[in-house]
N, C-alpha and C. Protein backbone atom coordinates (compact mmCIF):
# COMPACT_ATOMS: atom_id res chain seq x y z
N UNK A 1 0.86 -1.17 0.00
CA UNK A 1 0.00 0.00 0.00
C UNK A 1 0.89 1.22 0.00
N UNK A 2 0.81 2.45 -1.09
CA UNK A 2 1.79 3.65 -0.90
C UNK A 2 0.98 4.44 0.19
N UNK A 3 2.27 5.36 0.68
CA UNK A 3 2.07 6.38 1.74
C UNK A 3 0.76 7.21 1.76
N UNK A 4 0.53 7.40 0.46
CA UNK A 4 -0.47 7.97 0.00
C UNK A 4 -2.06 7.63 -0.29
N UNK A 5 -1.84 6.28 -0.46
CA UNK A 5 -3.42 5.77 -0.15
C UNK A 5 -3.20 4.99 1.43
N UNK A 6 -2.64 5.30 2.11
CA UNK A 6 -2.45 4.86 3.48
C UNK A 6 -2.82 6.00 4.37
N UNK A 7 -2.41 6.47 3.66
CA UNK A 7 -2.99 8.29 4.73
C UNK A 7 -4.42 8.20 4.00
N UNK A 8 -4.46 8.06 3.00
CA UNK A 8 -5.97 8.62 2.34
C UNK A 8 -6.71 8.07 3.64
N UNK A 9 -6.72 6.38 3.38
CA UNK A 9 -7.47 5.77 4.07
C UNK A 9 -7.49 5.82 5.52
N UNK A 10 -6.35 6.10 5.85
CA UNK A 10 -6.45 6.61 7.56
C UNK A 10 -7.21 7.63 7.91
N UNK A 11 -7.10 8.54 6.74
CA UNK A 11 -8.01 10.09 7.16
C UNK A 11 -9.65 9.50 6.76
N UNK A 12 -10.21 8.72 5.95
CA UNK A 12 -11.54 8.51 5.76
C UNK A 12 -11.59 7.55 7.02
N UNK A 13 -11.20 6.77 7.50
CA UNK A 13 -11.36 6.33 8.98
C UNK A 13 -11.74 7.32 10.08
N UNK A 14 -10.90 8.30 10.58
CA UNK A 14 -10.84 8.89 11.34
C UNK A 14 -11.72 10.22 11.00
N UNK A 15 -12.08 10.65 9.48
CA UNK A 15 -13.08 11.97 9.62
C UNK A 15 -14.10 11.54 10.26
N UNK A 16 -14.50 12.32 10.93
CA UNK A 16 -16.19 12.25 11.61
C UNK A 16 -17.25 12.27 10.01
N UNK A 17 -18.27 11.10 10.62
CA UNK A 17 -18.98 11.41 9.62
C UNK A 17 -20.01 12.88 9.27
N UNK A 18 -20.16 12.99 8.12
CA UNK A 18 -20.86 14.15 7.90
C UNK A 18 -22.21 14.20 8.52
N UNK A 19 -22.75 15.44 8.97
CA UNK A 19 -24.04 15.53 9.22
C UNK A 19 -25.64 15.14 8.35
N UNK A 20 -26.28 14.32 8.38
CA UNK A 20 -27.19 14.23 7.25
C UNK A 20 -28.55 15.12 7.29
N UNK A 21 -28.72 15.66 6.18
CA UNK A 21 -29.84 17.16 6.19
C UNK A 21 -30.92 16.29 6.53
N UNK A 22 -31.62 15.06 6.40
CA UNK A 22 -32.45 14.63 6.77
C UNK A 22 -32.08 12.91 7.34
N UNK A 23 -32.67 13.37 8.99
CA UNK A 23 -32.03 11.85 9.45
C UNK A 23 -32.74 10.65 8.94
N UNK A 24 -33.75 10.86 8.64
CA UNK A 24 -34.66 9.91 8.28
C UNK A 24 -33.97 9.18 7.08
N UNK A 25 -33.34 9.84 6.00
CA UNK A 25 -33.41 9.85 4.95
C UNK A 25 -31.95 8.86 4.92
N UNK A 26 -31.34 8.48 6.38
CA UNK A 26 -29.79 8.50 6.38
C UNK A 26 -30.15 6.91 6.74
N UNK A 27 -29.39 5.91 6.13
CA UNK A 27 -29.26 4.24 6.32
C UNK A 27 -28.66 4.10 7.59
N UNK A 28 -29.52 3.53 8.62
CA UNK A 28 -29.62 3.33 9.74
C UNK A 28 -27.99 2.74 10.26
N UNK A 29 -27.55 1.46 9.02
CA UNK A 29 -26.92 0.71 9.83
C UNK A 29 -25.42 1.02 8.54
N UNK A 30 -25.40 2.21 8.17
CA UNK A 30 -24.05 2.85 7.69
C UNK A 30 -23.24 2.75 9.12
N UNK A 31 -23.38 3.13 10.18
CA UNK A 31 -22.13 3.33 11.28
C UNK A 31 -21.76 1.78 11.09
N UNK A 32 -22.80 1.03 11.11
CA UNK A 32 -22.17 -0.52 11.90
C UNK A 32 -21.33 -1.06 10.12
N UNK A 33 -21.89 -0.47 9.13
CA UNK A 33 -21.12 -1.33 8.21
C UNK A 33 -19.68 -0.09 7.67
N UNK A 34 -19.56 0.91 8.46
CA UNK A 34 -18.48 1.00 7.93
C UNK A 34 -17.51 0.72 9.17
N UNK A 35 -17.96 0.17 10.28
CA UNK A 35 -16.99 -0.01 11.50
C UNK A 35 -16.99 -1.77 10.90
N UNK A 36 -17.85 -2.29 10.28
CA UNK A 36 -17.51 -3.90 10.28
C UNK A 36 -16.42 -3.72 9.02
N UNK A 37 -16.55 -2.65 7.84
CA UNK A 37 -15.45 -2.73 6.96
C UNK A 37 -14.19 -2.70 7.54
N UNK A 38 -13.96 -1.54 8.59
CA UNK A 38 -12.83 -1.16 8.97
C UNK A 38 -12.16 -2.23 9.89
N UNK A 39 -12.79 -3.07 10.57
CA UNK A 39 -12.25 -4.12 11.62
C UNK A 39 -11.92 -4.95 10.78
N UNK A 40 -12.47 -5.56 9.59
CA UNK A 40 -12.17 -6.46 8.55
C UNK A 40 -10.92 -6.23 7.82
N UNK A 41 -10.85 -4.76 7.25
CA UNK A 41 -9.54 -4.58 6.52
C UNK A 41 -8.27 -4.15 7.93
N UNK A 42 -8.88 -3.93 9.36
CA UNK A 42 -7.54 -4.31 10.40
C UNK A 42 -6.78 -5.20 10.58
N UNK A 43 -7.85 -6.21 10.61
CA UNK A 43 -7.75 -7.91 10.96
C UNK A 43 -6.55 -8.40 9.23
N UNK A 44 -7.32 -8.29 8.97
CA UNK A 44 -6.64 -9.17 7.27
C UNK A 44 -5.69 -8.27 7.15
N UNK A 45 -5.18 -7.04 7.11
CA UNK A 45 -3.97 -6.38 7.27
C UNK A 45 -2.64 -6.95 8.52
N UNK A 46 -3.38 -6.73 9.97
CA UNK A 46 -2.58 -7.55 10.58
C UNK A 46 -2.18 -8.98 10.41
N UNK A 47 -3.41 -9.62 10.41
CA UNK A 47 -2.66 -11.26 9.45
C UNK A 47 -1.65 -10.90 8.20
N UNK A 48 -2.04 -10.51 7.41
CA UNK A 48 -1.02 -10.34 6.51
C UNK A 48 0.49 -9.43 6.75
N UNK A 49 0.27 -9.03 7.61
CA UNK A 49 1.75 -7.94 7.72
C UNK A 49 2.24 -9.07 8.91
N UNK A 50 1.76 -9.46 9.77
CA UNK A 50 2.40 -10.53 10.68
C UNK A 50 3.16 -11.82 9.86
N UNK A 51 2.71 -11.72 9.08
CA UNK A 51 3.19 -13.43 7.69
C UNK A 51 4.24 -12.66 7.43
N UNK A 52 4.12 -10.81 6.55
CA UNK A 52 5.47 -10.91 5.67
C UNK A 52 6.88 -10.04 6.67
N UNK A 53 6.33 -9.29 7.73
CA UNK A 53 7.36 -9.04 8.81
C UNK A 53 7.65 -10.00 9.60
N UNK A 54 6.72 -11.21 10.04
CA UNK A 54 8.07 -12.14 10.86
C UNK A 54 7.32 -13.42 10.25
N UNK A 55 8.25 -13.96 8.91
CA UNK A 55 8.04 -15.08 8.53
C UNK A 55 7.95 -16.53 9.54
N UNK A 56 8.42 -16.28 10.89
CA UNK A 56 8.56 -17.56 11.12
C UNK A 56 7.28 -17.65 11.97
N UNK A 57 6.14 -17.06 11.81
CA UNK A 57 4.71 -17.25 12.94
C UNK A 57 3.94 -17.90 12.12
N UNK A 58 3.87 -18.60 12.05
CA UNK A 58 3.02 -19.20 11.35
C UNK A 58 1.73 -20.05 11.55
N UNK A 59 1.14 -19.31 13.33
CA UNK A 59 -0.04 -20.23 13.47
C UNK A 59 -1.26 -19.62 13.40
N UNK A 60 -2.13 -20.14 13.03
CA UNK A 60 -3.00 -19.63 12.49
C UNK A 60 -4.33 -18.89 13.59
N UNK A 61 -4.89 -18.18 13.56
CA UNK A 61 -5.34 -17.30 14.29
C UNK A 61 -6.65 -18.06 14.80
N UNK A 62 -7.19 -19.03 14.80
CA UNK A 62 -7.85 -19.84 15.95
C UNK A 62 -6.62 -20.46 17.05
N UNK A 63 -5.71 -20.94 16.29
CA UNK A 63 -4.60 -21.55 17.49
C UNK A 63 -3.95 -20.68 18.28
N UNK A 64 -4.01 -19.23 17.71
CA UNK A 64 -3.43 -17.96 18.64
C UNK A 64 -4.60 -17.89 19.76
N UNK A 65 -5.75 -17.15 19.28
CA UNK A 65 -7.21 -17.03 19.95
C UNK A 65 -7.00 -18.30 21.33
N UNK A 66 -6.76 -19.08 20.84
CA UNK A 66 -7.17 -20.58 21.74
C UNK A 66 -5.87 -20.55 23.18
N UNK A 67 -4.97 -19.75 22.20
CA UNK A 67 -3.28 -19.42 23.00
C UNK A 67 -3.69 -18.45 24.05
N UNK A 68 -4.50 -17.56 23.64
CA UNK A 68 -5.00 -15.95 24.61
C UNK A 68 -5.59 -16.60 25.33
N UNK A 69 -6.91 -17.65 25.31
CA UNK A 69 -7.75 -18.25 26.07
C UNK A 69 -7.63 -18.59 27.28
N UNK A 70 -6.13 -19.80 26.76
CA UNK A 70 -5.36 -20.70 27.71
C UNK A 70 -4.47 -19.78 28.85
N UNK A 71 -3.83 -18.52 28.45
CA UNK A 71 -3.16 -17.83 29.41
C UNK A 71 -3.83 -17.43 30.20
N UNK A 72 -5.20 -16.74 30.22
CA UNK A 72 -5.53 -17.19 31.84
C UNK A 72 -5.57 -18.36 33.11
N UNK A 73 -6.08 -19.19 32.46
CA UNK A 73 -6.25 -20.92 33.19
C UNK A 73 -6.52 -21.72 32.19
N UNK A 74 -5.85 -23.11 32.70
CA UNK A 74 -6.15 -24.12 32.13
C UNK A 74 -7.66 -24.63 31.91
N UNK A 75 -8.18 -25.11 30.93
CA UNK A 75 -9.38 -25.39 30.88
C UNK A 75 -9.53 -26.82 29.86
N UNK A 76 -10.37 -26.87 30.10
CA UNK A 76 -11.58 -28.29 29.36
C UNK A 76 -11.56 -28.24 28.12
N UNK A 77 -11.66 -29.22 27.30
CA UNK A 77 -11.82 -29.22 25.61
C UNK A 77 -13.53 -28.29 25.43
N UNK A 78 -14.56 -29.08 25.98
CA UNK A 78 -15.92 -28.45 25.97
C UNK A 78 -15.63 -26.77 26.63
N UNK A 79 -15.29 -25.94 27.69
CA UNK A 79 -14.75 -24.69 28.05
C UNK A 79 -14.04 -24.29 26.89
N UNK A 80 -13.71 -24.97 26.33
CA UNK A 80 -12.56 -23.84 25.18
C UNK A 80 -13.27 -23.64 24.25
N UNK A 81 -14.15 -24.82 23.84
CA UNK A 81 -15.38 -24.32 22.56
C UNK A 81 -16.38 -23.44 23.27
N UNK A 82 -16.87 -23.41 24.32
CA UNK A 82 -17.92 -22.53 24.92
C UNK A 82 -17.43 -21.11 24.12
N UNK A 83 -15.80 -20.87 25.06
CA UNK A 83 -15.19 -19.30 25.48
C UNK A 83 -15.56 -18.93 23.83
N UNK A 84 -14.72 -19.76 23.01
CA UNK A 84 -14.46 -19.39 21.20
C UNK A 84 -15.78 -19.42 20.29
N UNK A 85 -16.85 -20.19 20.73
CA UNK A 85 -18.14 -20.46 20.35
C UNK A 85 -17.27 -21.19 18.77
N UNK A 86 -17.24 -22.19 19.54
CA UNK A 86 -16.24 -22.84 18.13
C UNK A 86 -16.94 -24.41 18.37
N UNK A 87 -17.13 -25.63 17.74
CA UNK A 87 -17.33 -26.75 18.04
C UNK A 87 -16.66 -27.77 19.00
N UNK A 88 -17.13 -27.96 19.89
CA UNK A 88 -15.77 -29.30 20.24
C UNK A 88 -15.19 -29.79 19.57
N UNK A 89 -15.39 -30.11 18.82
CA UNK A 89 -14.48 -31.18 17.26
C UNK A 89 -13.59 -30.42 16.60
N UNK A 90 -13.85 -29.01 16.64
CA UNK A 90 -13.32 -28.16 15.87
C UNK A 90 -12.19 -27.69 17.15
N UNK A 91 -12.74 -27.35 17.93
CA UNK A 91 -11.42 -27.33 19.22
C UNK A 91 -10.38 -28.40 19.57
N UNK A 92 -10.80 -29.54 19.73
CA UNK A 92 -10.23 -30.40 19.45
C UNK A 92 -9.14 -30.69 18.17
N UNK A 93 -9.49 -30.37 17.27
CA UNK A 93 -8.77 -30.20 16.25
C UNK A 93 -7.39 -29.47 16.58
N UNK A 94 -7.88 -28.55 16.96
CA UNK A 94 -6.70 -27.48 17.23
C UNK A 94 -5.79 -27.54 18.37
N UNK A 95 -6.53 -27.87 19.49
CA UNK A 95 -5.52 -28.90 20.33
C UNK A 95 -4.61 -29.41 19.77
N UNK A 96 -5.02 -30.63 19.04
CA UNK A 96 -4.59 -31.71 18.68
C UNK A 96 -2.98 -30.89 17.89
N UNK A 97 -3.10 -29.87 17.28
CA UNK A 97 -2.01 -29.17 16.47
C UNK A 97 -1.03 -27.92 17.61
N UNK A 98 -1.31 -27.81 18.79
CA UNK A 98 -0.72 -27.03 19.47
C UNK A 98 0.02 -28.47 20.47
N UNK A 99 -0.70 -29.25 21.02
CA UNK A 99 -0.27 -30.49 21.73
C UNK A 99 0.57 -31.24 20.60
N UNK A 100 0.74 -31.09 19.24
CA UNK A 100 1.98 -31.74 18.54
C UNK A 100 3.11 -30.39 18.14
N UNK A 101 2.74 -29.53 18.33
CA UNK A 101 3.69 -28.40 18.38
C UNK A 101 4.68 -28.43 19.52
N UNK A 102 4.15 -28.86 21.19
CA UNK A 102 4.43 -28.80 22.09
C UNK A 102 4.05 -26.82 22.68
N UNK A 103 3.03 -26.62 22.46
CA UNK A 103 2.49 -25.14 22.94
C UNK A 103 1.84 -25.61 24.07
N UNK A 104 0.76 -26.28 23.93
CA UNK A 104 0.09 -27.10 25.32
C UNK A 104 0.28 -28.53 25.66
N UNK A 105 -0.38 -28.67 26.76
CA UNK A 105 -0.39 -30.37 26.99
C UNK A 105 -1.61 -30.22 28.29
N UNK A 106 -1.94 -32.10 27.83
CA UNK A 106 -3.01 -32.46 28.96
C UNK A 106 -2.79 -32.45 30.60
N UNK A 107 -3.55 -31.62 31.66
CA UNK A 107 -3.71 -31.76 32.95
C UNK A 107 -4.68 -32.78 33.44
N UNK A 108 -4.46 -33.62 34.62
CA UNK A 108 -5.34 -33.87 34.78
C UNK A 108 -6.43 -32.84 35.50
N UNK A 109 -7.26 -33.30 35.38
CA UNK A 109 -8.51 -32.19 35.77
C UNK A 109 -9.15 -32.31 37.56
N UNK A 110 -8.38 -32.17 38.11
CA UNK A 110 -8.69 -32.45 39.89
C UNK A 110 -10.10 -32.48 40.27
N UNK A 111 -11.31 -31.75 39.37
CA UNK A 111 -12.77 -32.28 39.86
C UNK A 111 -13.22 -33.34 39.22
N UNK A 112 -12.10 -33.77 38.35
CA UNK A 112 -13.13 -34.88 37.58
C UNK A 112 -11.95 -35.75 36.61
N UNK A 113 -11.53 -36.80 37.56
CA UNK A 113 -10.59 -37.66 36.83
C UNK A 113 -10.72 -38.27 35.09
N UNK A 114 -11.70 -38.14 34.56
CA UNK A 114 -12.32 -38.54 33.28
C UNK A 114 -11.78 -37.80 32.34
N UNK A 115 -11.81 -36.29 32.66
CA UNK A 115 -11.60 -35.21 31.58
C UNK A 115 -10.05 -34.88 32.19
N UNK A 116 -9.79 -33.74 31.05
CA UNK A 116 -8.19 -33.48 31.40
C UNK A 116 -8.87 -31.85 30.80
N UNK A 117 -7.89 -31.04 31.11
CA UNK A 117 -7.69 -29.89 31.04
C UNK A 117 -6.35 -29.33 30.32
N UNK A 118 -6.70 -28.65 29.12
CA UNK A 118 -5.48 -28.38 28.61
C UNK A 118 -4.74 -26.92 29.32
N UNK A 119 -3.67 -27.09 29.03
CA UNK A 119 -2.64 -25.81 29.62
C UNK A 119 -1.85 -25.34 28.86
N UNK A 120 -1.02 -24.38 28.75
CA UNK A 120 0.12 -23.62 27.82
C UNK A 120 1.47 -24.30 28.84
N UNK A 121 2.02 -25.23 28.05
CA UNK A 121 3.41 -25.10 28.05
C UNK A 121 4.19 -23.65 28.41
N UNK A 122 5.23 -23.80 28.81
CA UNK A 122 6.14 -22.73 28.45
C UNK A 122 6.55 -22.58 27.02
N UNK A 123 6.17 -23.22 26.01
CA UNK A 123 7.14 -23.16 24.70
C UNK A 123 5.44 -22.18 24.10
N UNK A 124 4.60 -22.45 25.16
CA UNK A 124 3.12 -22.25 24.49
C UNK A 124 3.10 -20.71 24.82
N UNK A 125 3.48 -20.42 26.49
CA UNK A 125 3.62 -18.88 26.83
C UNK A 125 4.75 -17.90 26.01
N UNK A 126 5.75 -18.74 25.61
CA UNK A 126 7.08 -17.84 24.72
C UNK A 126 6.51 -17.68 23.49
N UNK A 127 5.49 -18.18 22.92
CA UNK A 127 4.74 -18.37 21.34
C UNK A 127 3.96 -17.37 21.60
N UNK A 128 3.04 -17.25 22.79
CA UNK A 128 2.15 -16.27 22.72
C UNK A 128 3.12 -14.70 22.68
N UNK A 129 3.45 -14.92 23.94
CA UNK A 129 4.72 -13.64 24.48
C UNK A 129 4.71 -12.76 22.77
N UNK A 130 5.93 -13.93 22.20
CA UNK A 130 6.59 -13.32 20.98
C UNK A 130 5.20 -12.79 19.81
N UNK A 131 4.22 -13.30 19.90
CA UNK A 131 3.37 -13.48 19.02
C UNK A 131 2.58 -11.87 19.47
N UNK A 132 2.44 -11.84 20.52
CA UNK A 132 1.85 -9.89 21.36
C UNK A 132 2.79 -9.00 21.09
N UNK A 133 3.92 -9.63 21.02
CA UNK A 133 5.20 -8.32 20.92
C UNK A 133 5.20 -8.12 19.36
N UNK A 134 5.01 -9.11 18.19
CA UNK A 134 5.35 -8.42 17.09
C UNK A 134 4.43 -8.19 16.50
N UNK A 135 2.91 -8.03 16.90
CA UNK A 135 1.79 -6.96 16.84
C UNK A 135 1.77 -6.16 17.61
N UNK A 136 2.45 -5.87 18.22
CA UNK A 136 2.42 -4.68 19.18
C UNK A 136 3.36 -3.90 18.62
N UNK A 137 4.84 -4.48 17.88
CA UNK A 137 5.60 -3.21 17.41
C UNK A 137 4.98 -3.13 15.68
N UNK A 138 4.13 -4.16 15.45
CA UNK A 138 3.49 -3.64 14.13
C UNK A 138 2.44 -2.58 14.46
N UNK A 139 2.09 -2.67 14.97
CA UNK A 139 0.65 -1.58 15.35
C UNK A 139 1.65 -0.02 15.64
N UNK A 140 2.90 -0.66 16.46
CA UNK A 140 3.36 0.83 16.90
C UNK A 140 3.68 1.48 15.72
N UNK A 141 4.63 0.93 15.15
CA UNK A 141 4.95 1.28 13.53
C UNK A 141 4.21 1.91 12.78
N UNK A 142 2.92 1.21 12.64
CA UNK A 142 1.91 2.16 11.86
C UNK A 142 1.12 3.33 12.05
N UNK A 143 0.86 3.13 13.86
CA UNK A 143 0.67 4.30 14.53
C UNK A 143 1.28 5.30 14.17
N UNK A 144 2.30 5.26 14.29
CA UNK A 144 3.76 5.92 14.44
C UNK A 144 3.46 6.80 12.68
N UNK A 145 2.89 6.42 11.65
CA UNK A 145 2.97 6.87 10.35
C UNK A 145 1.33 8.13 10.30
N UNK A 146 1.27 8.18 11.39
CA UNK A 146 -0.80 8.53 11.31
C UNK A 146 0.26 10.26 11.77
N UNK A 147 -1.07 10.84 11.50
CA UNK A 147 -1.20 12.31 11.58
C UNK A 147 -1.15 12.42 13.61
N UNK A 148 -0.61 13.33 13.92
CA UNK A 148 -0.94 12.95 15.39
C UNK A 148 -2.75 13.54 15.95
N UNK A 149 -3.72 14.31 14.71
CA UNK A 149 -4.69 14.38 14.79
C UNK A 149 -5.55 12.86 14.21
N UNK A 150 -4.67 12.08 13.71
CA UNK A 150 -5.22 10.97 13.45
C UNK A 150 -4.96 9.76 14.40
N UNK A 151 -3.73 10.17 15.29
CA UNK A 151 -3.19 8.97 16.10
C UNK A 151 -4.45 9.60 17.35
N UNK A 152 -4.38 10.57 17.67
CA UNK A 152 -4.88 11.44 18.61
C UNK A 152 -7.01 10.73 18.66
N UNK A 153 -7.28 10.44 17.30
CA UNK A 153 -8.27 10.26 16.96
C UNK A 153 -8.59 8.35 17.57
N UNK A 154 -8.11 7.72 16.74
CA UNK A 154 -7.73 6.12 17.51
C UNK A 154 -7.39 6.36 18.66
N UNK A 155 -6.67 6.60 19.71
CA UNK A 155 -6.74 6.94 20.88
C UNK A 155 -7.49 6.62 21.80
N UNK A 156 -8.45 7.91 21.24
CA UNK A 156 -9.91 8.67 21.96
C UNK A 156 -10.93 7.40 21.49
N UNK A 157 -10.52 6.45 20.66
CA UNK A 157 -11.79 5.72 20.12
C UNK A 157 -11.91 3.89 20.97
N UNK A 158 -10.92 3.93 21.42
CA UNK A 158 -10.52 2.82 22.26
C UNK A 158 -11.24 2.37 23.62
N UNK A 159 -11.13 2.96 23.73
CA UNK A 159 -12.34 2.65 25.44
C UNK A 159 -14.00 2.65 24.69
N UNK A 160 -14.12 3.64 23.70
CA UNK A 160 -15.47 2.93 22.96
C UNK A 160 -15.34 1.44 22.67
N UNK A 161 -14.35 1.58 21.97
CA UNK A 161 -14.07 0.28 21.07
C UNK A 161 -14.14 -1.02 22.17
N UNK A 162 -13.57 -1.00 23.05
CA UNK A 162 -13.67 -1.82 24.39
C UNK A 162 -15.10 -2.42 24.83
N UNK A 163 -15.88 -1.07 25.17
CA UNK A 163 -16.99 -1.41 25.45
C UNK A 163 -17.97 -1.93 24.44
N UNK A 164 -17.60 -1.64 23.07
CA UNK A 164 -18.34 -2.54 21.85
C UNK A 164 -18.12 -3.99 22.16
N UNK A 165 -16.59 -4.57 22.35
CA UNK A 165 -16.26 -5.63 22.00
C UNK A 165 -17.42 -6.25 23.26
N UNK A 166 -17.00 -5.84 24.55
CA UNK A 166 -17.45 -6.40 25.79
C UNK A 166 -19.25 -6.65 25.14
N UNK A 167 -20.56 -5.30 24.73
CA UNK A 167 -21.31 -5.89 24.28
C UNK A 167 -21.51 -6.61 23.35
N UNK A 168 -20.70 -6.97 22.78
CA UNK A 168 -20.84 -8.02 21.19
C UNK A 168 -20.72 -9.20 21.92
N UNK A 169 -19.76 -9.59 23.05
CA UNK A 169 -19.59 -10.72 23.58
C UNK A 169 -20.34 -10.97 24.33
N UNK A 170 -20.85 -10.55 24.65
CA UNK A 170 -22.29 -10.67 25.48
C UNK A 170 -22.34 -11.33 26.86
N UNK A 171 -23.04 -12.09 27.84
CA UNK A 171 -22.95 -12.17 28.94
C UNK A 171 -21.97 -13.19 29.45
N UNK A 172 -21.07 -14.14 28.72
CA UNK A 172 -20.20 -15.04 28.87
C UNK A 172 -18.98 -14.52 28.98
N UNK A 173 -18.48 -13.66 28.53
CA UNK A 173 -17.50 -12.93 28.67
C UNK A 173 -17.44 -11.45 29.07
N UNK A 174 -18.57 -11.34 29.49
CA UNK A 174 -18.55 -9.65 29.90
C UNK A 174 -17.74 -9.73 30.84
């Protein structure tokens, strides 16, 4: 992307939208589809700039998600599909590729000898670690290229943005 359609697009992010002469007349759910555009082209930008700035990450962003999960506490195959609203089978799956990575491994589960509880390795916490730090100096980086009325703007939009995520997730994770 040049400097120049990078600012474009940073500044149509960050202008306030225009006033409409008649509200009636204005599509109700323009805010929510240009905030679902903009989280979409964040997301697929960060995946993609994480692949070509540090070639060697290469796991894929349910097995990261599942990585964030696990760093609070160890939990249950069924708990990990709840948190992700993902399938058991489909969690399982992904286990199955972090437990041959050596990122996690099985606990036993102290209320209930039957089930096991997966956990983050240490090779699982240094994966995550490294994996926060080089989105964190990608994000700084790009920050770092914004207008400081545009950095100034993201900022101020963050504690909104917070409280969106918290209601989207609704009462399981509030």
């Amino acid at each position: 992307m040049s400097a120049a359609s990078s600012s474009d697009s940073a500044q149509s992010v960050a202008a306030p939208a225009e006033p409409c002469a008649d509200p009636a007349a204005a599509d109700p759910f323009e805010p929510a589809q240009r905030l679902t555009d903009v989280v979409t082209r964040l997301r697929r930008a960060l995946r993609s700039s994480i692949r070509t700035d540090y070639p060697w990450e290469s796991l894929p962003m349910a097995q990261v998600e599942l990585l964030q999960t696990l760093a609070a506490a160890p939990l249950r195959v069924g708990e990990l599909a709840a948190r992700q609203r993902l399938a058991p089978n489909t969690v399982s799956g992904l286990v199955s590729k972090l437990l041959e990575a050596g990122f996690v491994d099985r606990q036993a589960d102290p209320g209930d000898r039957r089930t096991a509880r997966i956990a983050l390795t240490p090779a699982g916490h240094q994966q995550l670690e490294d994996w926060q730090r080089a989105h964190e100096r990608r994000i700084a980086t790009a920050l770092a290229t914004l207008t400081p009325v545009d950095h100034a703007a993201v900022m101020a939009a963050l504690p909104g943005l917070e409280h969106l995520a918290t209601a989207l997730a609704g009462p399981k994770e509030a």
